[in-house]
N, C-alpha and C. Protein backbone atom coordinates (compact mmCIF):
# COMPACT_ATOMS: atom_id res chain seq x y z
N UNK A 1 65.13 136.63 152.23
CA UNK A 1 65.74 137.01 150.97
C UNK A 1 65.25 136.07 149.86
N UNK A 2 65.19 136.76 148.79
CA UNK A 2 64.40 135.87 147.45
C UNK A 2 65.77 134.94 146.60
N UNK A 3 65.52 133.44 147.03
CA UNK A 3 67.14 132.72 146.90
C UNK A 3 66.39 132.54 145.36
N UNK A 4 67.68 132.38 144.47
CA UNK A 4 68.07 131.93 143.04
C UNK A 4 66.75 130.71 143.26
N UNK A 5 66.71 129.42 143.77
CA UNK A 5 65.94 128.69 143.35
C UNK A 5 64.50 128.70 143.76
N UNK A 6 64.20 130.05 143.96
CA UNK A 6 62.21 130.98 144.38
C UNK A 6 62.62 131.25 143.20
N UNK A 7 63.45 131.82 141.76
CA UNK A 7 62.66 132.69 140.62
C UNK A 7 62.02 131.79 140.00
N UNK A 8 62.56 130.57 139.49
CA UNK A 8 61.69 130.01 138.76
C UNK A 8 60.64 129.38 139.50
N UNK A 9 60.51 129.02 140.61
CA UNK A 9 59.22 129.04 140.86
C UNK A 9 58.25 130.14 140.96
N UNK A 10 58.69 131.32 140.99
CA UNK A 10 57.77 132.52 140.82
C UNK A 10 57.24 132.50 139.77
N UNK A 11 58.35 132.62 138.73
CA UNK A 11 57.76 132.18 137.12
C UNK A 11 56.38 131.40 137.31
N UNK A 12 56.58 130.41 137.44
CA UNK A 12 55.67 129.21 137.69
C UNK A 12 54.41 129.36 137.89
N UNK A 13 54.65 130.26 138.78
CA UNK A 13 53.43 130.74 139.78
C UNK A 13 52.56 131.44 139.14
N UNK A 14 53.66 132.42 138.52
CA UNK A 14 52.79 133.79 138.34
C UNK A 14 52.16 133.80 136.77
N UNK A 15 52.69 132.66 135.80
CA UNK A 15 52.23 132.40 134.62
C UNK A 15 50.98 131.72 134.99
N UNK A 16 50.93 131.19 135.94
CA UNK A 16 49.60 129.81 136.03
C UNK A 16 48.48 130.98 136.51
N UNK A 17 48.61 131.72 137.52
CA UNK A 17 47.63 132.65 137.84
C UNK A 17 47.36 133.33 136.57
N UNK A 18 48.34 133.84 135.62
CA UNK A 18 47.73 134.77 134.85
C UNK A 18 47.11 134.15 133.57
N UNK A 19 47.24 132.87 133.41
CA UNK A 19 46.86 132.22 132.34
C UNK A 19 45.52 131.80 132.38
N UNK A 20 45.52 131.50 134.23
CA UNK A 20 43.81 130.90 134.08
C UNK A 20 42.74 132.10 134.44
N UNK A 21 43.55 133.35 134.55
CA UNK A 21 42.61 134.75 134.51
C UNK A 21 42.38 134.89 133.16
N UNK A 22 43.49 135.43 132.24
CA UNK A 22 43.08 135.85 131.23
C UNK A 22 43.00 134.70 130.05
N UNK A 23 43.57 134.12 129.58
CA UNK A 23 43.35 133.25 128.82
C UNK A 23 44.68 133.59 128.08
N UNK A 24 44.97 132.87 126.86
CA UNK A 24 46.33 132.28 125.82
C UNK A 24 45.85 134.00 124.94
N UNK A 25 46.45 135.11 124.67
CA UNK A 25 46.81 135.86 123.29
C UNK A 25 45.81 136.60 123.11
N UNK A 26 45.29 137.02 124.27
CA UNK A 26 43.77 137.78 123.52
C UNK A 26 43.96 139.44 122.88
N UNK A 27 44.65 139.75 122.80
CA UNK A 27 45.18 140.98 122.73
C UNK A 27 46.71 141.18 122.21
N UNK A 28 46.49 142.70 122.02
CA UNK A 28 48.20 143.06 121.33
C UNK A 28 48.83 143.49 122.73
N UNK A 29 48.27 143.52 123.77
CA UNK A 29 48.90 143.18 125.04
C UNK A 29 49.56 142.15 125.25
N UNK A 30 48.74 141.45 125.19
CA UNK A 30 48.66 140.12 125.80
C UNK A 30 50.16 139.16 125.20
N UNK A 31 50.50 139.92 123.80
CA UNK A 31 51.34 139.24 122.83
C UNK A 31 52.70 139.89 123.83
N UNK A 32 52.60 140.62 123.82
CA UNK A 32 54.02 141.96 124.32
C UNK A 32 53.91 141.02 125.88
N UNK A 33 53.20 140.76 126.91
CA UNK A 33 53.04 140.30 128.00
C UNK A 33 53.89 139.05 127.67
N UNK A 34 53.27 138.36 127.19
CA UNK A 34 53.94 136.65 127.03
C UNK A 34 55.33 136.58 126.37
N UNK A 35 55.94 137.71 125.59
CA UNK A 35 57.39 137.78 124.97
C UNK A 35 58.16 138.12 126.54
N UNK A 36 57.29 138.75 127.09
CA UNK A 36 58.05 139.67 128.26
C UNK A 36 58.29 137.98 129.29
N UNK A 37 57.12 137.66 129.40
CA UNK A 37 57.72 136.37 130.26
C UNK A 37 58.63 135.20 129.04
N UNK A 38 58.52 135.20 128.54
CA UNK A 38 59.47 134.45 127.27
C UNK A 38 61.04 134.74 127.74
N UNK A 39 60.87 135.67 127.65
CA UNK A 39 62.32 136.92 127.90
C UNK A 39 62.65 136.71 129.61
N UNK A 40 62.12 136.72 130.32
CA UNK A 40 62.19 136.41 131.68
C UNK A 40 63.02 134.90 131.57
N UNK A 41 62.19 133.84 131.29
CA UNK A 41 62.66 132.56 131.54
C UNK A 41 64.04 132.41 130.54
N UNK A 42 64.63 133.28 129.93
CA UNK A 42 66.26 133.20 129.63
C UNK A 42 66.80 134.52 129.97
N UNK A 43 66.32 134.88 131.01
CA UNK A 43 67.41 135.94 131.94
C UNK A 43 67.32 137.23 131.73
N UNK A 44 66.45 137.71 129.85
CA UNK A 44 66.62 138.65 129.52
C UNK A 44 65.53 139.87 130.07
N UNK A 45 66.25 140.23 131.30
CA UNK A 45 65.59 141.18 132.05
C UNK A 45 64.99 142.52 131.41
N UNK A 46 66.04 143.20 130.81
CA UNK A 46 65.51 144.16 130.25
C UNK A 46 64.52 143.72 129.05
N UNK A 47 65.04 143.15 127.93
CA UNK A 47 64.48 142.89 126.96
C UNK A 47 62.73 142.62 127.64
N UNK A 48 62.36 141.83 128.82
CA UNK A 48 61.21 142.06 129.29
C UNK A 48 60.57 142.64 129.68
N UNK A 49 61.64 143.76 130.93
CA UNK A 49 60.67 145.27 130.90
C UNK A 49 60.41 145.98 130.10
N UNK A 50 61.24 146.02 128.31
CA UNK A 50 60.41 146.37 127.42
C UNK A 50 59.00 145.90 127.10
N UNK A 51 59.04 145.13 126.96
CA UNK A 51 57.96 144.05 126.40
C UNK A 51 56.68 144.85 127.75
N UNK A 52 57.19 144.47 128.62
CA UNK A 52 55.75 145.03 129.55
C UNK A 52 55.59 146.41 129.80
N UNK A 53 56.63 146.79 129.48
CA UNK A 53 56.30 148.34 129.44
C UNK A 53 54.85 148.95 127.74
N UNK A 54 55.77 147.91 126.98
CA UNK A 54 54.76 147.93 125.65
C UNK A 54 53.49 147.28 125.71
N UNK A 55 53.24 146.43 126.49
CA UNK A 55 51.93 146.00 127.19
C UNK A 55 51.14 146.86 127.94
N UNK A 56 51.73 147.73 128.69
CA UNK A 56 51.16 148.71 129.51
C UNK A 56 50.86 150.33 128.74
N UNK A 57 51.55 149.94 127.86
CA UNK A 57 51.10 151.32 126.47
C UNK A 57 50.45 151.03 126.27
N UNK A 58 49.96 150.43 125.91
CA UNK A 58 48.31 149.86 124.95
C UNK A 58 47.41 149.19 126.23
N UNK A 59 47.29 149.42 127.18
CA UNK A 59 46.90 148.61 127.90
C UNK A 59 47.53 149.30 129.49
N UNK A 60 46.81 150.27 130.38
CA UNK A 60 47.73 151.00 131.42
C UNK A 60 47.09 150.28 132.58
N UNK A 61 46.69 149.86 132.51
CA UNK A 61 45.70 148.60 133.89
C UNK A 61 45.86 147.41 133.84
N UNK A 62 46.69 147.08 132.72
CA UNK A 62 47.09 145.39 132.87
C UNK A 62 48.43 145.04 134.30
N UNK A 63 47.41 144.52 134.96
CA UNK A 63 48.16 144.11 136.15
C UNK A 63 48.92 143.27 135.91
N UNK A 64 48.64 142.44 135.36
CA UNK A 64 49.91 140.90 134.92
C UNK A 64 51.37 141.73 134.72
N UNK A 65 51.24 142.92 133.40
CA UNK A 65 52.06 143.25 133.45
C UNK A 65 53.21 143.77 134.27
N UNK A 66 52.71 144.73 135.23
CA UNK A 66 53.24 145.36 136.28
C UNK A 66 54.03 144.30 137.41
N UNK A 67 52.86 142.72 137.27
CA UNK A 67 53.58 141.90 138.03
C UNK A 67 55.06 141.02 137.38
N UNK A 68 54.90 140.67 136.06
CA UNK A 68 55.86 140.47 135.07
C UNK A 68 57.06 141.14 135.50
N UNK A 69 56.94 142.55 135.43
CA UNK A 69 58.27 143.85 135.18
C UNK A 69 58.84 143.78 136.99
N UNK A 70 57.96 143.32 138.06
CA UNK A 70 57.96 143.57 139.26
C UNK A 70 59.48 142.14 139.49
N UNK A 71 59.11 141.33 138.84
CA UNK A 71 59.74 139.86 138.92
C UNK A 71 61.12 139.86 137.96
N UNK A 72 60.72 140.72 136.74
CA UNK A 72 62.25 141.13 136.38
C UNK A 72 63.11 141.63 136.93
N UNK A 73 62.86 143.00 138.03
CA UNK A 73 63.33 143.76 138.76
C UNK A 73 63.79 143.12 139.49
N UNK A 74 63.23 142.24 140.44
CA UNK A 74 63.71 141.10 141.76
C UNK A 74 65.06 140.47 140.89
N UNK A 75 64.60 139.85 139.99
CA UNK A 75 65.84 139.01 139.27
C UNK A 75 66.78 139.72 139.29
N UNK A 76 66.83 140.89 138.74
CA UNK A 76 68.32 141.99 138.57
C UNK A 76 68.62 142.52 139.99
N UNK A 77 67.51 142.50 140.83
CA UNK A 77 68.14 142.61 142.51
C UNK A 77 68.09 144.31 142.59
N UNK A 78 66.72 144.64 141.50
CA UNK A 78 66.38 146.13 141.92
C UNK A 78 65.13 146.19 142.58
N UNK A 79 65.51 146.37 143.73
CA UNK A 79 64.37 146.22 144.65
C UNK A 79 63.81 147.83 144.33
N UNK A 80 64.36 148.68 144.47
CA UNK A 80 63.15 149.86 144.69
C UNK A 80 62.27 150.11 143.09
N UNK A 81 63.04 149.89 142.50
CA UNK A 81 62.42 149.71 140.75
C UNK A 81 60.89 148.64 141.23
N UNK A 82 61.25 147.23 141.89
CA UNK A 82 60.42 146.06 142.14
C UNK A 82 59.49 146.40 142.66
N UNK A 83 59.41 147.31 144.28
CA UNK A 83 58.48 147.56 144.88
C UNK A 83 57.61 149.06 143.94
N UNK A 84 58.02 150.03 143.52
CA UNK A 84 57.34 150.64 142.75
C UNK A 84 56.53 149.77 142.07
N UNK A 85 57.03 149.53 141.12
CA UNK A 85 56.10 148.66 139.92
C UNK A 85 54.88 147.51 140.66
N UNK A 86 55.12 147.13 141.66
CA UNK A 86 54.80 146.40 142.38
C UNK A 86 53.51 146.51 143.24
N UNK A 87 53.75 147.90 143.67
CA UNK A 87 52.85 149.19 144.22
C UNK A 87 52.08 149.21 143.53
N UNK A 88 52.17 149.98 142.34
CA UNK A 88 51.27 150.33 141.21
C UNK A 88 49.94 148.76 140.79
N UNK A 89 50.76 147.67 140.62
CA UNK A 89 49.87 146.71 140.66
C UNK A 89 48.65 146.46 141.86
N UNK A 90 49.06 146.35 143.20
CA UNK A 90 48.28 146.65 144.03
C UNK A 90 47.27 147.42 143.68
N UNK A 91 47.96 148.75 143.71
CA UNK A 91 46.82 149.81 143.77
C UNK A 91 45.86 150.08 142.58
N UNK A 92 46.05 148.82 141.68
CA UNK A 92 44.92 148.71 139.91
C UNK A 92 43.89 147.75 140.57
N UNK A 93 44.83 146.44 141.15
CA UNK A 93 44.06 145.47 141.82
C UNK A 93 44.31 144.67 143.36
N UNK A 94 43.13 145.54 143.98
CA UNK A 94 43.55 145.16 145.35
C UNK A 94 43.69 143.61 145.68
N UNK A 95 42.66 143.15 145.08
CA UNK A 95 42.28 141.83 145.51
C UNK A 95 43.86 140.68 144.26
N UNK A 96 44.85 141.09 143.73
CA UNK A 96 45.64 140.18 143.26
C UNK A 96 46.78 139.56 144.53
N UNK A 97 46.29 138.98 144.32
CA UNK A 97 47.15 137.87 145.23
C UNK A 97 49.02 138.25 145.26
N UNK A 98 49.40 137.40 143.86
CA UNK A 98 50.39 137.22 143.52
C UNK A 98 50.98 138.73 143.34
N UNK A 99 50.31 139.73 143.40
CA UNK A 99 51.44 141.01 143.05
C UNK A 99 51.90 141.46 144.96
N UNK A 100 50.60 140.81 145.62
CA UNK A 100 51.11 141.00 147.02
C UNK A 100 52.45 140.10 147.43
N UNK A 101 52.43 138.82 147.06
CA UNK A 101 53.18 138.03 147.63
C UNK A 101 54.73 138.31 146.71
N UNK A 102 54.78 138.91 145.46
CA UNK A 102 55.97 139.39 145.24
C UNK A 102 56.58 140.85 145.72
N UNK A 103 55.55 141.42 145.95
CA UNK A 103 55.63 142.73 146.72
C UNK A 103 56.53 142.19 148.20
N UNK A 104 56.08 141.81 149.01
CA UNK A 104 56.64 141.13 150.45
C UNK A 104 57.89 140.62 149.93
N UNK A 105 58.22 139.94 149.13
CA UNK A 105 59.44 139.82 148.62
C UNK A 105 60.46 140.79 148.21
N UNK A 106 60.16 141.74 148.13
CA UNK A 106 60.99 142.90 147.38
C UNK A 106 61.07 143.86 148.63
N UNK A 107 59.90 143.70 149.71
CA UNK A 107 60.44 144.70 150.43
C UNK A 107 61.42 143.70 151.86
N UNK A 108 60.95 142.16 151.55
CA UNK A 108 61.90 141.60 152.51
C UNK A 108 63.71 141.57 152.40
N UNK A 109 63.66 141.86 150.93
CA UNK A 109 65.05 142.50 150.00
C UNK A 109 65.70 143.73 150.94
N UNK A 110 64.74 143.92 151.27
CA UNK A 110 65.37 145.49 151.30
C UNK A 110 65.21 146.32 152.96
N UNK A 111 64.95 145.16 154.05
CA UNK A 111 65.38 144.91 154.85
C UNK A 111 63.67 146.02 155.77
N UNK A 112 63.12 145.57 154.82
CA UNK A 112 61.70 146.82 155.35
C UNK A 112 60.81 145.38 155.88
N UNK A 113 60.97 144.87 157.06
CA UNK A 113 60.46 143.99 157.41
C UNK A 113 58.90 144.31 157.94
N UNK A 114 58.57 145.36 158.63
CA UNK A 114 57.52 145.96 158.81
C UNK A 114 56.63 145.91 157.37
N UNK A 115 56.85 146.37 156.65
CA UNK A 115 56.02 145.86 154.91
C UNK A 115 55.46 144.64 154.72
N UNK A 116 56.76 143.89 154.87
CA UNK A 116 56.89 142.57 154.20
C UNK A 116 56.13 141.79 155.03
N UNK A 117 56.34 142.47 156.39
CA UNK A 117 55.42 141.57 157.13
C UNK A 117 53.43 141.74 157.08
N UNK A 118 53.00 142.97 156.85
CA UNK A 118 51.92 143.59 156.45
C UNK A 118 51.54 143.02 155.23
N UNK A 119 51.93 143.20 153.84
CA UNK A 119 51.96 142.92 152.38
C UNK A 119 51.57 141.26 152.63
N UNK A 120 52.50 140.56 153.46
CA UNK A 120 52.36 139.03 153.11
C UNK A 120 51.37 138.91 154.21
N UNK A 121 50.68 139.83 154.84
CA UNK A 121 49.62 139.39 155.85
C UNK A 121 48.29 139.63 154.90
N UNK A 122 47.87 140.85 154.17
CA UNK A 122 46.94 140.72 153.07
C UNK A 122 47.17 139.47 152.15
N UNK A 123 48.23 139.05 151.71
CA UNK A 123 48.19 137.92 150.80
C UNK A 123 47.80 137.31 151.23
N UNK A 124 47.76 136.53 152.58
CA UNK A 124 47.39 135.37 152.99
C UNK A 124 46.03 135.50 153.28
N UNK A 125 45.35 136.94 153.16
CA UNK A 125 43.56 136.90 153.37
C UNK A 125 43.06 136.45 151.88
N UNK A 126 44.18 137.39 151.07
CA UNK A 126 43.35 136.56 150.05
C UNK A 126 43.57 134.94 149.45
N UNK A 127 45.02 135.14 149.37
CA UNK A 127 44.72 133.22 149.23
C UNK A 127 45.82 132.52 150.46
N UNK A 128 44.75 132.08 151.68
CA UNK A 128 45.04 132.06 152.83
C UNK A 128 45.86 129.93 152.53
N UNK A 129 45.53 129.30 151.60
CA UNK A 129 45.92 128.16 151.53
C UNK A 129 46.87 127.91 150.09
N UNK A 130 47.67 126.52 150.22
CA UNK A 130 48.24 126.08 149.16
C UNK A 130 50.03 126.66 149.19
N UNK A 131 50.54 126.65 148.43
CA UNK A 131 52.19 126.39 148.40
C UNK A 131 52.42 127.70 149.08
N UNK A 132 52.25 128.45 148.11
CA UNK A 132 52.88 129.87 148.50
C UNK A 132 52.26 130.22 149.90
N UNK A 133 51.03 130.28 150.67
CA UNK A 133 50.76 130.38 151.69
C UNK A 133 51.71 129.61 152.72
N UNK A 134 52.26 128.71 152.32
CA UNK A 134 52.77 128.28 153.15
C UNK A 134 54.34 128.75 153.54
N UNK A 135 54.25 129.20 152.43
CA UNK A 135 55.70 129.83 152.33
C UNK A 135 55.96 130.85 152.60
N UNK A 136 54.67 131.26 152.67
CA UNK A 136 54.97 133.00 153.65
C UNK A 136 54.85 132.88 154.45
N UNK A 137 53.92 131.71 155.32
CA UNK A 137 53.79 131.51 157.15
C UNK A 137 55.46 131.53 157.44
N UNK A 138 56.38 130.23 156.67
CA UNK A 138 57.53 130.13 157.04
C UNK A 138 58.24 131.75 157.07
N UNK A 139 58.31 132.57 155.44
CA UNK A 139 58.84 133.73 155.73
C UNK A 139 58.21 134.64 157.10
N UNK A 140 57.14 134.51 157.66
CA UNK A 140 56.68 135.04 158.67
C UNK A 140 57.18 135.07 159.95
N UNK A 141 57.49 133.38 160.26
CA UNK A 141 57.86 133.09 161.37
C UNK A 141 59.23 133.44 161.35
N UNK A 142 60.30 133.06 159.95
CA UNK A 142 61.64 133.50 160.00
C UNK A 142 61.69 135.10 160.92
N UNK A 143 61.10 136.33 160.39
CA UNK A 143 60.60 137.01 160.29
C UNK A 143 60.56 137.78 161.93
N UNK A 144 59.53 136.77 162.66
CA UNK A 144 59.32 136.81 164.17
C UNK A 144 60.54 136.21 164.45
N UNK A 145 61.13 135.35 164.51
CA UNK A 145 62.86 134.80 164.83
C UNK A 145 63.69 136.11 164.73
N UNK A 146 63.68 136.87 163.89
CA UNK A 146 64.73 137.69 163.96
C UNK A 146 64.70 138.86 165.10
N UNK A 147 63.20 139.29 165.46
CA UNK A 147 62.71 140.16 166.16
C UNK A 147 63.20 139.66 167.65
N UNK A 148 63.29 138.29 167.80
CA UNK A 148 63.62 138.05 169.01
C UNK A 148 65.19 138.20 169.97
């Protein structure tokens, strides 16, 4: 389960990946994207899935976004809203890391352990080292514990 003190490290996470992809404001996306995480880090959930929904108007392939709105959803504890949006990121960009490893989160929500266990097994091909890898071996093994 995704505890209160994983969001802000998701935050964390998922700003640093998208910052050293795309860079600071390049776009009228990009502006609507960064209000949307603005809006995230004081709770304001919706006010952010606006914001990335208006990022994704002007812009229908911005993955950041989809991962943004995916992490609002988790916060409000709407998992099937999470894994949709979540989905959709995947399937723009296979190779994003971070929309996998919040994906596995949303379906470990929701008690679809078969997913979660799949989803966080691609994440770890693509970035097989460092924090979050490690943190899905643990969600993994939790994971195999329960099966037993």
């Amino acid at each position: 389960m995704v505890k209160r003190s994983l969001v802000p490290f998701l935050i964390v996470v998922f700003l640093l990946s998208v910052f050293s992809s795309r860079g600071l404001g390049r776009t009228e996306a990009d502006t609507h994207f960064q209000r949307g995480i603005s809006h995230i880090n004081n709770s304001q959930y919706q006010e952010a899935i606006r914001e990335f929904n208006q990022a994704l108007a002007i812009d229908s392939k911005y993955v950041d976004a989809y991962c943004g709105m995916g992490i609002a959803y988790l916060n409000q504890k709407k998992y099937k809203e999470a894994i949709e949006t979540l989905e959709k990121a995947v399937a723009l960009d296979p190779d994003k890391a971070i929309a996998y490893y919040l994906l596995g989160m949303a379906y470990e929500e929701t008690m679809n352990y078969g997913a979660a266990v799949s989803t966080w097994t691609k994440f770890l091909t693509l970035s097989p080292e460092g924090k979050r890898a490690d943190r899905v071996r643990r969600h993994l093994k939790r994971l195999e514990d329960l099966k037993e």
